[in-house]
Protein backbone atom coordinates (compact mmCIF):
# COMPACT_ATOMS: atom_id res chain seq x y z
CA UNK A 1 38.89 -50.02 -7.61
CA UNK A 2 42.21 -48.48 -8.12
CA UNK A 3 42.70 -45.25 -10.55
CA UNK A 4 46.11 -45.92 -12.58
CA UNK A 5 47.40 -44.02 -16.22
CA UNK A 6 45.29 -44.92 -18.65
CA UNK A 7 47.48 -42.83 -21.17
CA UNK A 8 50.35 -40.26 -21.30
CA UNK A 9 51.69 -37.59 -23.44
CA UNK A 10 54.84 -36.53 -22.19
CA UNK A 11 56.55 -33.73 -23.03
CA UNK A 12 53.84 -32.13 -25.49
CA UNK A 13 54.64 -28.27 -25.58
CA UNK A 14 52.12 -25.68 -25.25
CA UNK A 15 51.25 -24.01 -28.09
CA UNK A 16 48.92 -21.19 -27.05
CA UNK A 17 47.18 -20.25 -23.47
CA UNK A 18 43.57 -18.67 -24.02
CA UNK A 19 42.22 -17.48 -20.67
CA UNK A 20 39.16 -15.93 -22.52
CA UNK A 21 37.56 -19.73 -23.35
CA UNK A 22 35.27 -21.39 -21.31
CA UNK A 23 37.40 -23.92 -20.11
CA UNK A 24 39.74 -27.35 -21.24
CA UNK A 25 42.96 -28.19 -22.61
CA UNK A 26 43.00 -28.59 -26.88
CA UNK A 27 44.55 -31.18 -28.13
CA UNK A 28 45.83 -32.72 -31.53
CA UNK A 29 43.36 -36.00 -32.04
CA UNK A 30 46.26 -37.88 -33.43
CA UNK A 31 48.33 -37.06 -30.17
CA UNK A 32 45.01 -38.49 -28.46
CA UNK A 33 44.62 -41.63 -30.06
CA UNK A 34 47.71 -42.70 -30.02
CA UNK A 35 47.94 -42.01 -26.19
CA UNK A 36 44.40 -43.80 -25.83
CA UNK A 37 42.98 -40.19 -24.59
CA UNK A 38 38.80 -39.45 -25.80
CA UNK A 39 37.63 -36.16 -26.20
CA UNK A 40 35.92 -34.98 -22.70
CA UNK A 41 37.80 -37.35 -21.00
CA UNK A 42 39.33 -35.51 -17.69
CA UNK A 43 43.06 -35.06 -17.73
CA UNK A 44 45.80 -34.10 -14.76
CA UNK A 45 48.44 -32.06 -16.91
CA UNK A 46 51.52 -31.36 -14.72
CA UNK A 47 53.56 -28.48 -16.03
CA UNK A 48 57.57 -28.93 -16.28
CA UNK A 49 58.76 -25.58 -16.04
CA UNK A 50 56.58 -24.36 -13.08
CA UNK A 51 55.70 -27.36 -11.48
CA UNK A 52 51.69 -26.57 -11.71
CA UNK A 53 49.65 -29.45 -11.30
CA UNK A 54 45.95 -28.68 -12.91
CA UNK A 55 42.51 -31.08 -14.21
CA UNK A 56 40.46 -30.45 -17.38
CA UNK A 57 38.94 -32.16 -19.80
CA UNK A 58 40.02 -32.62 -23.40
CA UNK A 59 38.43 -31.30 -26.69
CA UNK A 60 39.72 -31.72 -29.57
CA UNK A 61 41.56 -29.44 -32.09
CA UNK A 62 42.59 -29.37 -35.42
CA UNK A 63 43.94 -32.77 -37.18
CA UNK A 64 47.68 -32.81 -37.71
CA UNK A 65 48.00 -28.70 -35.73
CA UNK A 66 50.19 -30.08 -33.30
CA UNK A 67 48.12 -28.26 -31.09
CA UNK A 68 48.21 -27.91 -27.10
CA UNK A 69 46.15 -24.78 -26.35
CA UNK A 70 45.29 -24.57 -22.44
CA UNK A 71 42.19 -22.81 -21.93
CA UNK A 72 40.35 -20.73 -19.40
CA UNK A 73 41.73 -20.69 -15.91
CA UNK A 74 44.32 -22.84 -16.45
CA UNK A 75 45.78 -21.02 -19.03
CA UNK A 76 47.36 -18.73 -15.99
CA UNK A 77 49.73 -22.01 -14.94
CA UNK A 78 51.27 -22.08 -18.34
CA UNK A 79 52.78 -20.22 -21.19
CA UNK A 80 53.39 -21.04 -24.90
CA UNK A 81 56.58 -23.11 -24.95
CA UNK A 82 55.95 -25.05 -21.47
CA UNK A 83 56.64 -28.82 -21.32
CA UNK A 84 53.55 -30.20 -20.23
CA UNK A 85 52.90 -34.25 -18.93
CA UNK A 86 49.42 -34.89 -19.41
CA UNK A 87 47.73 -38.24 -17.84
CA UNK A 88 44.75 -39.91 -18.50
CA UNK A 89 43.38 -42.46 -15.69
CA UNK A 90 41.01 -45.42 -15.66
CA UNK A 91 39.38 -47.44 -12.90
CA UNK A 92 39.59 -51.32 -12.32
CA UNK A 93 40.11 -53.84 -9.69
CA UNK A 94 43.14 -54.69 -8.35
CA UNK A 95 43.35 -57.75 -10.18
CA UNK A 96 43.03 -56.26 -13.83
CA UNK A 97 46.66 -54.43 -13.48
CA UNK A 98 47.80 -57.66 -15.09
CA UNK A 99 48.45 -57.10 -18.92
CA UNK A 100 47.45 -53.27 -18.80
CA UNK A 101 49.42 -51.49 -21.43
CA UNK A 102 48.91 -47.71 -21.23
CA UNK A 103 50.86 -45.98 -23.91
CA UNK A 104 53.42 -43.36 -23.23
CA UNK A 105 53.89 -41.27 -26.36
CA UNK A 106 56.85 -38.97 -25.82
CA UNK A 107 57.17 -35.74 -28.05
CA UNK A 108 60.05 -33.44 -29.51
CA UNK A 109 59.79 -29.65 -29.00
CA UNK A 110 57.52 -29.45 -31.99
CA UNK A 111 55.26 -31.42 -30.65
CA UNK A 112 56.28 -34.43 -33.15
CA UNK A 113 55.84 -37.67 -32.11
CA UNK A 114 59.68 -39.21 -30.96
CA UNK A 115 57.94 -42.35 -29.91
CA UNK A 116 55.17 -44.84 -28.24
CA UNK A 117 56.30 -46.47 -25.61
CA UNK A 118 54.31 -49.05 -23.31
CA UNK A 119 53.95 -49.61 -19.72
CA UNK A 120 53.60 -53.63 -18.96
CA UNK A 121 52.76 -55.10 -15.67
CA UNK A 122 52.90 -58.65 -15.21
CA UNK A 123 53.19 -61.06 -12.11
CA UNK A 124 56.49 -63.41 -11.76
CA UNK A 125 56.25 -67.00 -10.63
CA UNK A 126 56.42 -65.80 -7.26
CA UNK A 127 52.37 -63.63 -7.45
CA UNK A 128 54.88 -60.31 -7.43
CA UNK A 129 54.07 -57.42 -9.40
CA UNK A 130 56.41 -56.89 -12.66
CA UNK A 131 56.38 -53.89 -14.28
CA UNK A 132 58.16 -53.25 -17.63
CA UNK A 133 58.71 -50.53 -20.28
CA UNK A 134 58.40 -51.48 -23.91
CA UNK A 135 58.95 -49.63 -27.12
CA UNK A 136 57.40 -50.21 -30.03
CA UNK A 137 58.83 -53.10 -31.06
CA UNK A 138 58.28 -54.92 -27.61
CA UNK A 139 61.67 -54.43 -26.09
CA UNK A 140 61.69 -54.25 -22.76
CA UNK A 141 63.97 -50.87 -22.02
CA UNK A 142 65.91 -50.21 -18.71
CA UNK A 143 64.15 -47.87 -16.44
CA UNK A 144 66.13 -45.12 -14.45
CA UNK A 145 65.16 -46.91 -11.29
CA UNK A 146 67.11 -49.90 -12.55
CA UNK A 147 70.01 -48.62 -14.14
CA UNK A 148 70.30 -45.73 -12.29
CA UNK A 149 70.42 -43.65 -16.15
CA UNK A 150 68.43 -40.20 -16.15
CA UNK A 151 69.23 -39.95 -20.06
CA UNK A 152 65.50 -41.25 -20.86
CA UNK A 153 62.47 -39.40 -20.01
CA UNK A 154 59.24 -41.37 -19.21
């Protein structure tokens, strides 16, 4: 069994850090469905601005709030305004990588949703490993490994 991304958001902002709660990172549902993320499902979230790397588990907040409230401990690695990566993983053998699609929703400073984007991995003719970024409308988009272009953020 491998552990891969099972979902992303990237570039959700935090919107409050509550030390005084028992523990967990609050998020929007909508932000978590459309990333593919369940409530108490365990997270990484890697912080942007101070490069803190942290695990919780997800409950979710209000519908619509926008929300990103990191609780308990792990509200000392961030503050309100933070960019924040969080991951979900799953589990599966090797040979299931084939036509996983994890989405990658990316988010503005408001925590608005810019866009859903898709990670694709396929095998060529060859048995090699493919892997391919797709927005929503299945276009495959040129990574910054490929086109050496740091203007996108995935």
């Amino acid at each position: 069994m491998r552990k891969v991304v099972g979902g992303k958001l990237h570039g959700i902002r935090v919107t409050e850090a509550n030390l005084d709660y028992h523990g967990s990172i609050t998020l929007d549902p909508e932000h978590c469905e459309a990333a593919g993320i369940l409530p108490l499902e365990f997270v990484e979230i890697w912080n942007k601005n101070s490069g803190a790397r942290i695990s919780t588990y997800v409950i979710l907040g209000g519908r619509g709030s926008r929300c990103c409230i990191v609780n308990g401990a792990a509200a000392r690695t961030c503050q309100r305004g933070d960019e924040l990566i969080i991951c979900s993983s799953i589990y599966l053998p090797d040979e299931s990588i084939v036509g996983l699609s994890p989405a990658v929703v990316t988010l503005d400073e408001d925590n608005n949703v810019v866009e859903t984007l898709r990670y694709c991995v396929s095998r060529d003719g060859g048995g090699r490993y493919q892997f391919a970024i797709l927005d929503d409308a299945g276009t495959q988009l040129e990574t910054p490994l490929r086109s050496g272009s740091k203007d996108r953020k995935y």
